[in-house]
PDB file of N, CA and C in Angstrom:
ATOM      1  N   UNK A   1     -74.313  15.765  -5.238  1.00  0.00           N
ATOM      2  CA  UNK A   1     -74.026  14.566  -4.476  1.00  0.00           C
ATOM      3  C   UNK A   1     -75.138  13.546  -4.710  1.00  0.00           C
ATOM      4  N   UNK A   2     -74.730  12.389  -5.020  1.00  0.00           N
ATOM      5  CA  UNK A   2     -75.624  11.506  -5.627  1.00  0.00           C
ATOM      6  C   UNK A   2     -75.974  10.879  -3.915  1.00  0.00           C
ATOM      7  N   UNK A   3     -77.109  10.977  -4.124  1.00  0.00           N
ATOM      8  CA  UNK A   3     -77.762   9.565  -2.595  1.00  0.00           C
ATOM      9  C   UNK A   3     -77.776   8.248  -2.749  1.00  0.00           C
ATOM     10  N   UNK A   4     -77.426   7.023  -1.942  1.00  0.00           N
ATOM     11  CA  UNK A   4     -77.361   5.731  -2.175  1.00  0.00           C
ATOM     12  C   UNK A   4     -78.805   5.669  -1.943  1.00  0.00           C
ATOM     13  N   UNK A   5     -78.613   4.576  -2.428  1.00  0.00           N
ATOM     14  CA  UNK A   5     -80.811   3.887  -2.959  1.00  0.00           C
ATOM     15  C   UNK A   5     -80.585   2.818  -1.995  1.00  0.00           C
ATOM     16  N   UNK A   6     -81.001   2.409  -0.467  1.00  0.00           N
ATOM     17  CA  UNK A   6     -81.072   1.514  -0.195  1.00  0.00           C
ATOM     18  C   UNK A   6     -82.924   0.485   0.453  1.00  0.00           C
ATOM     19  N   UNK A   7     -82.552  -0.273   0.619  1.00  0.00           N
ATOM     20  CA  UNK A   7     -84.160  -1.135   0.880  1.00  0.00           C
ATOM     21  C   UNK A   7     -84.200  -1.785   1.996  1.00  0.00           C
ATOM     22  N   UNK A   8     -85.179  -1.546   3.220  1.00  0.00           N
ATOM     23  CA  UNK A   8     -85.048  -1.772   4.158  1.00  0.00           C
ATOM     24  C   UNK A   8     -85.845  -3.067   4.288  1.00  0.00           C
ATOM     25  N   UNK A   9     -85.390  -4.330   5.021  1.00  0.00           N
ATOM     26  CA  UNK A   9     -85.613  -5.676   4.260  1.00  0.00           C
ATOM     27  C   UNK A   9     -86.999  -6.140   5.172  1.00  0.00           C
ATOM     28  N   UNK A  10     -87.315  -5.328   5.933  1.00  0.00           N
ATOM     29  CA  UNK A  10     -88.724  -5.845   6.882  1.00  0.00           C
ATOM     30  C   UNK A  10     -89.816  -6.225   6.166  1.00  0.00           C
ATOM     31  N   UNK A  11     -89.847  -5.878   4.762  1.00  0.00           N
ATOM     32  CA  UNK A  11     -91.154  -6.083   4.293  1.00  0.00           C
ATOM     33  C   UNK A  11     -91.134  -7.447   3.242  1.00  0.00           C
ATOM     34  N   UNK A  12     -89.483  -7.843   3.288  1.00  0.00           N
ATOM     35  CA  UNK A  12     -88.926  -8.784   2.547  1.00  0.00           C
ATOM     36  C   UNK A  12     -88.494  -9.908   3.399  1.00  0.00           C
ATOM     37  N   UNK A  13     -88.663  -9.973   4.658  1.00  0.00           N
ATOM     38  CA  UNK A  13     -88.356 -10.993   5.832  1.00  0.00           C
ATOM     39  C   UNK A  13     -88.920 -11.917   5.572  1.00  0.00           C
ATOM     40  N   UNK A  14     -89.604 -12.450   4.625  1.00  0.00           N
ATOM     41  CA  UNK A  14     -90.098 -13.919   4.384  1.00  0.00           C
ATOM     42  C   UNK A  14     -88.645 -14.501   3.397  1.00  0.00           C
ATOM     43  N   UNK A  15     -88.165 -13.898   2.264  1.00  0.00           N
ATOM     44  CA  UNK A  15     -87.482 -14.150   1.790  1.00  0.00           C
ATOM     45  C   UNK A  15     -85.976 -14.594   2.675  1.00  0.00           C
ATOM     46  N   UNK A  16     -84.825 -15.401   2.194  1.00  0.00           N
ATOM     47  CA  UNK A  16     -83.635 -15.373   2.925  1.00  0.00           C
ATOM     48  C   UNK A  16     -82.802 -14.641   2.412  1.00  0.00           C
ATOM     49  N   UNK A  17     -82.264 -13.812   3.446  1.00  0.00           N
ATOM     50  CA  UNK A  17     -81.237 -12.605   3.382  1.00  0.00           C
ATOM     51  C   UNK A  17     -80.207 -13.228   2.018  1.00  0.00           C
ATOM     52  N   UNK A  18     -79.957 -14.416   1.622  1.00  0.00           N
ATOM     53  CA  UNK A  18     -78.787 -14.417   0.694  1.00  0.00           C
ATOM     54  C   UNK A  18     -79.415 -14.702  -0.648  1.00  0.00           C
ATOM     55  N   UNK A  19     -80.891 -14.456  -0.768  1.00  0.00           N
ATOM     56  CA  UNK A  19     -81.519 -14.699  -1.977  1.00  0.00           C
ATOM     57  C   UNK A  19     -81.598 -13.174  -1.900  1.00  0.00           C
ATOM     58  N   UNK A  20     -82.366 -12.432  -1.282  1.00  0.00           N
ATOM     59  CA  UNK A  20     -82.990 -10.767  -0.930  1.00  0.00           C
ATOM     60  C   UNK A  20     -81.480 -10.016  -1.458  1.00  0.00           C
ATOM     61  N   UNK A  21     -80.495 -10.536  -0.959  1.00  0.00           N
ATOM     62  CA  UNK A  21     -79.034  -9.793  -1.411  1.00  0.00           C
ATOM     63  C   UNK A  21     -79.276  -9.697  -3.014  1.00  0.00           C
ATOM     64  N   UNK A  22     -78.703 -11.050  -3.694  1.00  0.00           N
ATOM     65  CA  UNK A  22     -78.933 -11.188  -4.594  1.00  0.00           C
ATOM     66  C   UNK A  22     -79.593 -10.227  -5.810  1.00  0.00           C
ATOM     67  N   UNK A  23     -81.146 -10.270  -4.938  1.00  0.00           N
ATOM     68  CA  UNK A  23     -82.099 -10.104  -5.912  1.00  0.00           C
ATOM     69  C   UNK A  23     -81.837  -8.452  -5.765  1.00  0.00           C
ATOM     70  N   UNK A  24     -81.835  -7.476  -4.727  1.00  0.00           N
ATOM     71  CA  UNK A  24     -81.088  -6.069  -4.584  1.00  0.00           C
ATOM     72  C   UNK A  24     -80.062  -5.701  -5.465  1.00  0.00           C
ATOM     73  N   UNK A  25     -79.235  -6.323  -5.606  1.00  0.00           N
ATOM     74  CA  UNK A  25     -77.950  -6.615  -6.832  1.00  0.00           C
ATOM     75  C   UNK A  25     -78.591  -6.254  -8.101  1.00  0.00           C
ATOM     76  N   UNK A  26     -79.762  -6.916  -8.192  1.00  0.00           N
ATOM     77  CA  UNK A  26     -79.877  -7.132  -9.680  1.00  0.00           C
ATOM     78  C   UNK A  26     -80.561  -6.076  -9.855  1.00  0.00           C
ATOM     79  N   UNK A  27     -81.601  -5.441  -8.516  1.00  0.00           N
ATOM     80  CA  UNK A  27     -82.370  -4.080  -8.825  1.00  0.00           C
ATOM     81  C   UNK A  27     -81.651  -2.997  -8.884  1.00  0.00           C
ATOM     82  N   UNK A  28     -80.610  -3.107  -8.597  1.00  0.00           N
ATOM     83  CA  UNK A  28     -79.376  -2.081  -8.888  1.00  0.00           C
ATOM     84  C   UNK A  28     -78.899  -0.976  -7.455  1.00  0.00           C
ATOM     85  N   UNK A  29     -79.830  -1.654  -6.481  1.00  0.00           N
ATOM     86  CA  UNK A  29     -79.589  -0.893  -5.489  1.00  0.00           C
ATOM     87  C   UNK A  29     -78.245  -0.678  -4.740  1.00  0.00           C
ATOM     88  N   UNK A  30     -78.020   0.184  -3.909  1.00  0.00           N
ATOM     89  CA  UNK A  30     -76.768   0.623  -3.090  1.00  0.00           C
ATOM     90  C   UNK A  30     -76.381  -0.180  -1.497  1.00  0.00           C
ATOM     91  N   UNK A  31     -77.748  -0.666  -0.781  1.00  0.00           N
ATOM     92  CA  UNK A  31     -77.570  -1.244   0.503  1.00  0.00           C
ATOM     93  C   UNK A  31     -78.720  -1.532   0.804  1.00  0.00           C
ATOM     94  N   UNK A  32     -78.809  -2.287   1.536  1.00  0.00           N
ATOM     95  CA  UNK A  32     -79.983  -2.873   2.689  1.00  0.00           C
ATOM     96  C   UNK A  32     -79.846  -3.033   4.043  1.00  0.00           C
ATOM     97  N   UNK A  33     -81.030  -2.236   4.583  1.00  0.00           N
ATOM     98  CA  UNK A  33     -81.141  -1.870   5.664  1.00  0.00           C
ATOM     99  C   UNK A  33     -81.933  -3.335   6.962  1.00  0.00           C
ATOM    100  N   UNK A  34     -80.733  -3.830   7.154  1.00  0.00           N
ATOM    101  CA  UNK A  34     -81.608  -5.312   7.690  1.00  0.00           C
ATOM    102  C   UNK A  34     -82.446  -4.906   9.035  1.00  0.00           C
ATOM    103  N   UNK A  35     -83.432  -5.609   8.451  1.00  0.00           N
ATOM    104  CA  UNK A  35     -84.672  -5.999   9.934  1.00  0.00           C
ATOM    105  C   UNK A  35     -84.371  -6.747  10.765  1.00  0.00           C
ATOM    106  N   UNK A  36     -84.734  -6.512  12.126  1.00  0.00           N
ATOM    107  CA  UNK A  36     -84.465  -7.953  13.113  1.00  0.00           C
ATOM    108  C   UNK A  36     -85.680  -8.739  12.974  1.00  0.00           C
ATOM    109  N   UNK A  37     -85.578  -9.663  12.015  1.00  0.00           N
ATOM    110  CA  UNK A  37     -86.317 -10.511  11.884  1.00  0.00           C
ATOM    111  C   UNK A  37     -85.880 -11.396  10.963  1.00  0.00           C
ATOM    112  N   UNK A  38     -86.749 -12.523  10.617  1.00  0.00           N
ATOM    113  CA  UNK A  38     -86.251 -13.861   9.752  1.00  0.00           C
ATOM    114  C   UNK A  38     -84.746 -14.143  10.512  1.00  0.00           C
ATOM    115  N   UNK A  39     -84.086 -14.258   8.861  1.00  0.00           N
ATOM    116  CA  UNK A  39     -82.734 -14.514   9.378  1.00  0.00           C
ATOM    117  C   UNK A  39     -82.186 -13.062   8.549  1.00  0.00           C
ATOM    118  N   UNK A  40     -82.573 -12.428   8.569  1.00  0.00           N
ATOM    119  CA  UNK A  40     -82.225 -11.175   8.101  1.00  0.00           C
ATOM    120  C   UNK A  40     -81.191 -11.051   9.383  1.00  0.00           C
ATOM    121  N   UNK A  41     -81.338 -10.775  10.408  1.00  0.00           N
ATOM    122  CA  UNK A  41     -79.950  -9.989  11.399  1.00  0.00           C
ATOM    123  C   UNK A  41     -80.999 -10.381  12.483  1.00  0.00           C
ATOM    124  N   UNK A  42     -80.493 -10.667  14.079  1.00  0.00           N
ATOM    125  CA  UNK A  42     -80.633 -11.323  15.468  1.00  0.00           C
ATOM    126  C   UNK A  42     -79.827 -10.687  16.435  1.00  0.00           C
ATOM    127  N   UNK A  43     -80.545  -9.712  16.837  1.00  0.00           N
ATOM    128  CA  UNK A  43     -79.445  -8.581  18.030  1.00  0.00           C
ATOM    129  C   UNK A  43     -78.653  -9.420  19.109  1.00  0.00           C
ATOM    130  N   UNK A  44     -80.020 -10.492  19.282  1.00  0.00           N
ATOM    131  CA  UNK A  44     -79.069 -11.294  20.838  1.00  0.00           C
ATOM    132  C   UNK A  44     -77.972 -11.976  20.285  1.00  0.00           C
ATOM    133  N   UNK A  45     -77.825 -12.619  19.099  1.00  0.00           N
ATOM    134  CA  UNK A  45     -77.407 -13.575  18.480  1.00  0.00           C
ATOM    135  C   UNK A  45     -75.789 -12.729  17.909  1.00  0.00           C
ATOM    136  N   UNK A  46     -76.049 -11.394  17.847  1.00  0.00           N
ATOM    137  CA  UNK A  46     -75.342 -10.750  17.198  1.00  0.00           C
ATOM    138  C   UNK A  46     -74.152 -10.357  18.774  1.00  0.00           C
ATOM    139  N   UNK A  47     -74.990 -10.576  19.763  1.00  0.00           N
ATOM    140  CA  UNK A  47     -74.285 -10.029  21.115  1.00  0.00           C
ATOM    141  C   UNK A  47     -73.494 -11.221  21.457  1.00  0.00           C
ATOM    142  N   UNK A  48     -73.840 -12.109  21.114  1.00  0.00           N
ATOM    143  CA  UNK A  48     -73.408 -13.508  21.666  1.00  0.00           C
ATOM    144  C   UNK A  48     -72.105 -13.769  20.995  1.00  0.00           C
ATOM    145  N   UNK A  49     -72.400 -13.453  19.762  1.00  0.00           N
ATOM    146  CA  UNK A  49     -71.148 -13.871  18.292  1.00  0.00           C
ATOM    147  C   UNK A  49     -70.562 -13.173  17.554  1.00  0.00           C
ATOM    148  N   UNK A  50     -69.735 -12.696  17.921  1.00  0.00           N
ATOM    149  CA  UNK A  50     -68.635 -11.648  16.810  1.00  0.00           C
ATOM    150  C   UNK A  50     -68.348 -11.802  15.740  1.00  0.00           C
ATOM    151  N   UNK A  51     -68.914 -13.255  15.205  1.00  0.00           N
ATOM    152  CA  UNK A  51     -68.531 -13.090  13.844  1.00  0.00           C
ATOM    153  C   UNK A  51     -69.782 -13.070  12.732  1.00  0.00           C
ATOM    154  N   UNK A  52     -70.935 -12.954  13.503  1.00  0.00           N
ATOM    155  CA  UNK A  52     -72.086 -12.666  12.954  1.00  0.00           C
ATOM    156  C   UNK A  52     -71.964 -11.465  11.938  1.00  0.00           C
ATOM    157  N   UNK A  53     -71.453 -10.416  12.691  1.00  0.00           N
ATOM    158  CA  UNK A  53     -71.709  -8.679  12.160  1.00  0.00           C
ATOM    159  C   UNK A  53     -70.857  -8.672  11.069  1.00  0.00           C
ATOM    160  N   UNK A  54     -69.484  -9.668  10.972  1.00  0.00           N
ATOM    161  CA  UNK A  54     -68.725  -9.961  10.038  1.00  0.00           C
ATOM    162  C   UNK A  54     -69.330 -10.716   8.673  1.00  0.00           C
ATOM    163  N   UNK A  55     -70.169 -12.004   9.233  1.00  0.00           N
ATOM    164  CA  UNK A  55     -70.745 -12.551   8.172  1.00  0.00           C
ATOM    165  C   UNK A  55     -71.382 -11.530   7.355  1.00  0.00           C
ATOM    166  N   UNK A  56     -72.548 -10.884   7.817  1.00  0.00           N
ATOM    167  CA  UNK A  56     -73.699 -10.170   7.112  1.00  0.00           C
ATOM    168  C   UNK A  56     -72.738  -8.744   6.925  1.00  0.00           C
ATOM    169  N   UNK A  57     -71.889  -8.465   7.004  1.00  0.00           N
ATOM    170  CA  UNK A  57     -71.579  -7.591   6.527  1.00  0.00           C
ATOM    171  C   UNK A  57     -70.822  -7.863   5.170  1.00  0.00           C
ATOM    172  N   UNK A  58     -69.952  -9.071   5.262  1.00  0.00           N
ATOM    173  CA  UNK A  58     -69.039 -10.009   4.161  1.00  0.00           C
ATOM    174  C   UNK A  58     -70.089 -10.296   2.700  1.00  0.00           C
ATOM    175  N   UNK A  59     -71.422 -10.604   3.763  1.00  0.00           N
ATOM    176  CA  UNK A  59     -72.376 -10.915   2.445  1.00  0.00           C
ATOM    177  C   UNK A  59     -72.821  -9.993   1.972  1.00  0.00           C
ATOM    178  N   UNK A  60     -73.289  -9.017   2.661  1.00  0.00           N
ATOM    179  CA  UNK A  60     -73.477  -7.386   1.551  1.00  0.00           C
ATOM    180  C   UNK A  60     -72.349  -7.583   0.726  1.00  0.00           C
ATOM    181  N   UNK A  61     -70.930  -7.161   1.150  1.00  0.00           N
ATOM    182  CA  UNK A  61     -70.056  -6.599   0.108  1.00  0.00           C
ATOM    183  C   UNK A  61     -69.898  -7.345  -0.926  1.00  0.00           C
ATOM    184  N   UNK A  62     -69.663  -8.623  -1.240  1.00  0.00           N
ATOM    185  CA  UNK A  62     -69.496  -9.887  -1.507  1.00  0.00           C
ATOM    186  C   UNK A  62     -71.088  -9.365  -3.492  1.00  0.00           C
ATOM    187  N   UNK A  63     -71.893  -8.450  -2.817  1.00  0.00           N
ATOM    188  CA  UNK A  63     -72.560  -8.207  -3.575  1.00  0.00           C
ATOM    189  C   UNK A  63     -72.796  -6.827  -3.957  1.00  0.00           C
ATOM    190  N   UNK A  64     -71.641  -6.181  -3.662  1.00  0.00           N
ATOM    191  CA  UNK A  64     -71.389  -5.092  -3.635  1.00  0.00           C
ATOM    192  C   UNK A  64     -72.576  -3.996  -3.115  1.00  0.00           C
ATOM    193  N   UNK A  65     -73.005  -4.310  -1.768  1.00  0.00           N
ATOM    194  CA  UNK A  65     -73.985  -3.348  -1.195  1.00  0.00           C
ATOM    195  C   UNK A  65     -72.834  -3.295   0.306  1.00  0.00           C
ATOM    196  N   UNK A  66     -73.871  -2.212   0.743  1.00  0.00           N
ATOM    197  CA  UNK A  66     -73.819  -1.785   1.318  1.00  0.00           C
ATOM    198  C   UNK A  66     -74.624  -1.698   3.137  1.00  0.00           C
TER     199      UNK A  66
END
């Protein structure tokens, strides 16, 4: 059973989540594990708006992660 390779983006929170996607893509990775921080992912923000969890999830796949 092969394991997905994913990168957990806290140490990449200066960067913006749709460049950090991107650039994951190209490292060949499987998913990213978003931080609450930057604009990486916003728990309150995420409680407030239902279509948040949709966006950032649309934009992983969109780059084929996970």
């Amino acid at each position: 059973m092969v394991k997905p390779i994913t990168l957990c983006t806290s140490q990449w929170v200066d960067i913006p989540l749709n460049k950090l996607v991107e650039k994951a893509k190209d490292w060949g990775l499987d998913g990213l594990e978003l931080t609450c921080g930057g604009d990486h992912f916003n728990v309150s923000l995420a409680l407030e708006n239902g279509k948040l969890l949709k966006e950032k999830r649309s934009l992983l796949k969109r780059n084929s992660l996970n």
